[in-house]
Protein backbone atom coordinates (compact mmCIF):
# COMPACT_ATOMS: atom_id res chain seq x y z
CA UNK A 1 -9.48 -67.48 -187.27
CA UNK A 2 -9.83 -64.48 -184.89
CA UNK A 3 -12.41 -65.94 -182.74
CA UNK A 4 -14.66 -68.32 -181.75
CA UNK A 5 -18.06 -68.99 -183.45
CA UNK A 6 -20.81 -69.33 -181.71
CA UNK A 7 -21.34 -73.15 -181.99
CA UNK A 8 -17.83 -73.16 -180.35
CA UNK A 9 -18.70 -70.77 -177.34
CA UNK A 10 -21.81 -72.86 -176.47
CA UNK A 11 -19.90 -75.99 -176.54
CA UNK A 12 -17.14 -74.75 -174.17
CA UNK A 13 -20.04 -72.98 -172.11
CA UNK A 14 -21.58 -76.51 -171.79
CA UNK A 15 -18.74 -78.60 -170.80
CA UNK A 16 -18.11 -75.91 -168.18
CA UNK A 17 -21.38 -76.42 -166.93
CA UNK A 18 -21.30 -80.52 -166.81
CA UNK A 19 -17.65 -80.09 -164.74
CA UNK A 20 -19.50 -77.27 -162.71
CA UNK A 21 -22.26 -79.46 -161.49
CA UNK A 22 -20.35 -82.87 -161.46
CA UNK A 23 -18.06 -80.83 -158.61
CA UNK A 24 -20.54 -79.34 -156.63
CA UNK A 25 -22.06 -83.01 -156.26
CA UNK A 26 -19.14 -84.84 -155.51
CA UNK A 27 -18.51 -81.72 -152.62
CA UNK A 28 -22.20 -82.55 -151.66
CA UNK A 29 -21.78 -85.71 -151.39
CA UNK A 30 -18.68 -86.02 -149.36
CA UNK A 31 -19.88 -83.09 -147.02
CA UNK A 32 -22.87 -85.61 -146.30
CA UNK A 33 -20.38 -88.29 -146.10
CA UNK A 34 -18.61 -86.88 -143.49
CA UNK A 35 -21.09 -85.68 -141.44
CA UNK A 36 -22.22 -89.27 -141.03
CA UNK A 37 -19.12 -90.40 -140.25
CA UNK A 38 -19.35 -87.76 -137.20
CA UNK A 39 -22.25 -88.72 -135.98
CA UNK A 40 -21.72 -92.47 -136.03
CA UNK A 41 -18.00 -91.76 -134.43
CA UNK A 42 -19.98 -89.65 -131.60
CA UNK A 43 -22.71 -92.55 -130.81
CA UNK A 44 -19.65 -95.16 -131.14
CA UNK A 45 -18.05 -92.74 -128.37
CA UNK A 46 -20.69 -92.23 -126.23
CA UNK A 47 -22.02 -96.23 -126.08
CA UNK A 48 -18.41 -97.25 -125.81
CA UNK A 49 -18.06 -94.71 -122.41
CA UNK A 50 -21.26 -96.04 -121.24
CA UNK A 51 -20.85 -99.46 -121.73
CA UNK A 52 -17.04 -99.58 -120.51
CA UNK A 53 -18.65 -97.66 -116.88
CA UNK A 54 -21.27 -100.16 -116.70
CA UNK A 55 -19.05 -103.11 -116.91
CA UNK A 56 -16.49 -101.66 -114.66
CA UNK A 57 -18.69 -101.63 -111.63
CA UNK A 58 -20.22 -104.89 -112.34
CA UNK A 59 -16.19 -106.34 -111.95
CA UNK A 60 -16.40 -104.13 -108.89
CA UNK A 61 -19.90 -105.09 -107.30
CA UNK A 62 -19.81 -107.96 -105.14
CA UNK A 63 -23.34 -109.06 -105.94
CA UNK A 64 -26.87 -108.24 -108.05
CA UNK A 65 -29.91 -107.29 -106.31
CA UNK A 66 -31.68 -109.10 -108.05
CA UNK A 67 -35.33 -108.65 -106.55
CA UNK A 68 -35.10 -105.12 -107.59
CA UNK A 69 -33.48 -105.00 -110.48
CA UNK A 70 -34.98 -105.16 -114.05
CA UNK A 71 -33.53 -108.09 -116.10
CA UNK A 72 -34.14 -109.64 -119.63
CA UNK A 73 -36.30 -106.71 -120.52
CA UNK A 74 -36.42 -103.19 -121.70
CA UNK A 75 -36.23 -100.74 -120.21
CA UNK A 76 -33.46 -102.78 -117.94
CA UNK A 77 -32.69 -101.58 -114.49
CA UNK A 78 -29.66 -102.80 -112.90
CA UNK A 79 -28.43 -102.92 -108.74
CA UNK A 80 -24.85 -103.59 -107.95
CA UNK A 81 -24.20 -103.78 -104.34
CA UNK A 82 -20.79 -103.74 -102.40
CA UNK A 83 -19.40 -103.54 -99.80
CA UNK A 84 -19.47 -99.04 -98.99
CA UNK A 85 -22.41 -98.60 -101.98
CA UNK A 86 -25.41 -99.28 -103.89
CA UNK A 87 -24.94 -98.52 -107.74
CA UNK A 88 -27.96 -98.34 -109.99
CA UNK A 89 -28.12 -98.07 -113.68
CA UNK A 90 -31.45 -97.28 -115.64
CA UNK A 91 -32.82 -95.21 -118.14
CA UNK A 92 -33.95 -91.69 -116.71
CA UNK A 93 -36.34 -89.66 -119.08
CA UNK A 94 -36.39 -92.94 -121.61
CA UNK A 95 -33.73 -92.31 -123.69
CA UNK A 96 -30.61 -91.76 -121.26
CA UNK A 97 -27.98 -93.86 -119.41
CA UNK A 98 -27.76 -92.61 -115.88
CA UNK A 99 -25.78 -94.13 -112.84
CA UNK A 100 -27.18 -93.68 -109.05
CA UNK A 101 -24.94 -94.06 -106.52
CA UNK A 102 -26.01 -94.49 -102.51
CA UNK A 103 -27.52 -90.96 -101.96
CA UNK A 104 -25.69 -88.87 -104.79
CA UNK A 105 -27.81 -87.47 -107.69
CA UNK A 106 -27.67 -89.52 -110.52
CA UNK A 107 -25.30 -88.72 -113.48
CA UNK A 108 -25.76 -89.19 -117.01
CA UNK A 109 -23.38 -91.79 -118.59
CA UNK A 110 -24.62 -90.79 -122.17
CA UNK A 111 -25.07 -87.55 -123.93
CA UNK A 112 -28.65 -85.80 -124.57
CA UNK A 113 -27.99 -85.84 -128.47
CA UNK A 114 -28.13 -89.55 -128.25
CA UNK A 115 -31.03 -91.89 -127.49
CA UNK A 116 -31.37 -95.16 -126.13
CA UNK A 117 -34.09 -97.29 -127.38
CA UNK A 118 -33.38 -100.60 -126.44
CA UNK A 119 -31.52 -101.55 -122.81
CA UNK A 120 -31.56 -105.21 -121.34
CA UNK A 121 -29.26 -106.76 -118.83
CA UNK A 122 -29.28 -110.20 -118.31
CA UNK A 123 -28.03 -112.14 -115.38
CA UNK A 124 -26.06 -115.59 -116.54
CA UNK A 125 -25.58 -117.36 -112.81
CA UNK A 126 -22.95 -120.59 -113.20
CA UNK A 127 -21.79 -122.88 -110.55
CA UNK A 128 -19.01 -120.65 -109.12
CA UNK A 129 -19.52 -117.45 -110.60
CA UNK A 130 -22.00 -114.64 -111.76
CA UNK A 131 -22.26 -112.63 -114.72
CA UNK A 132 -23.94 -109.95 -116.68
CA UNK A 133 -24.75 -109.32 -119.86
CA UNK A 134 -25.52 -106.21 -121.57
CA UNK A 135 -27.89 -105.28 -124.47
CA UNK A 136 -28.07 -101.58 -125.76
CA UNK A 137 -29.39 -100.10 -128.76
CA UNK A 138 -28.10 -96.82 -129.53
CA UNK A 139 -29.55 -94.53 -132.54
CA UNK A 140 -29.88 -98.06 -134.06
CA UNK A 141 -26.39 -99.50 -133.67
CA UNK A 142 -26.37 -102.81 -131.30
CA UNK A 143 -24.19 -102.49 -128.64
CA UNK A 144 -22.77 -105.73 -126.20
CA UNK A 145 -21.13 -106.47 -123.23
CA UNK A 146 -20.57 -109.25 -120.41
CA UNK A 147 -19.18 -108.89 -117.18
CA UNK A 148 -18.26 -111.06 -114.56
CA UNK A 149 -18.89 -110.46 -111.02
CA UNK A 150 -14.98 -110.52 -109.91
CA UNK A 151 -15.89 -110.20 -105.85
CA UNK A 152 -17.27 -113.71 -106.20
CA UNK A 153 -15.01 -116.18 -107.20
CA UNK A 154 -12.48 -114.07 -105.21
């Protein structure tokens, strides 16, 4: 045998081709894979720095305006006062976290390439203390936190 027929040839020419396009769809498919993963790790990032601000200054506040304040709905809207500032947290533009503080411009807790679609804090009063809790919906992952008032039961 000096070479190979042509039955042969199209055979191996066929089998390359199956391998050829099994690779390029597993590539595919992890490339899409892993740009998932990315964006869910950057949402995960961003809602976790959010929510971890937000909770810190409730610890800090010493109480809720509540009259002003928007509780148990969306969009929420949320007044911490102490004893040197006023904190507010809302949703500027309707899709981003932003904190106000006294006079200062307010500054965006969350990134633009995010959106918020769903923000709710509710106020849980007990006998001795005060707490809030926090609802957030971020590219449709639930997010939740609760913070007690510490300045209270001080």
């Amino acid at each position: 045998m000096k070479g190979a027929s042509l039955l042969e040839t199209i055979l191996y020419v066929g089998i390359f081709a199956v391998l050829t396009i099994l690779t390029v769809n597993t590539v595919l498919a992890l490339t899409r894979a892993v740009g998932e993963i990315r964006g869910t790790r950057h949402i995960i990032r961003d809602a976790d720095g959010a929510m971890e601000r937000v909770i810190r200054e409730i610890r800090a506040a010493e109480s809720v305006d509540a009259a002003a304040s928007v509780l148990g709905s969306h969009p929420g809207k949320l007044i911490l006062t102490g004893t040197s500032s006023t904190i507010t947290f809302s949703l500027l533009g309707g899709e981003q976290l932003f904190l106000k503080k006294d006079a200062q411009p307010a500054a965006s807790l969350t990134s633009s390439s995010t959106r918020i679609t769903n923000l709710v804090f509710m106020r849980v009063v007990a006998s001795s203390s005060e707490a809030i809790r926090i609802a957030m919906t971020m590219d449709n992952k639930n997010f939740y936190g609760t913070a007690i008032l510490r300045q209270i039961y001080k």
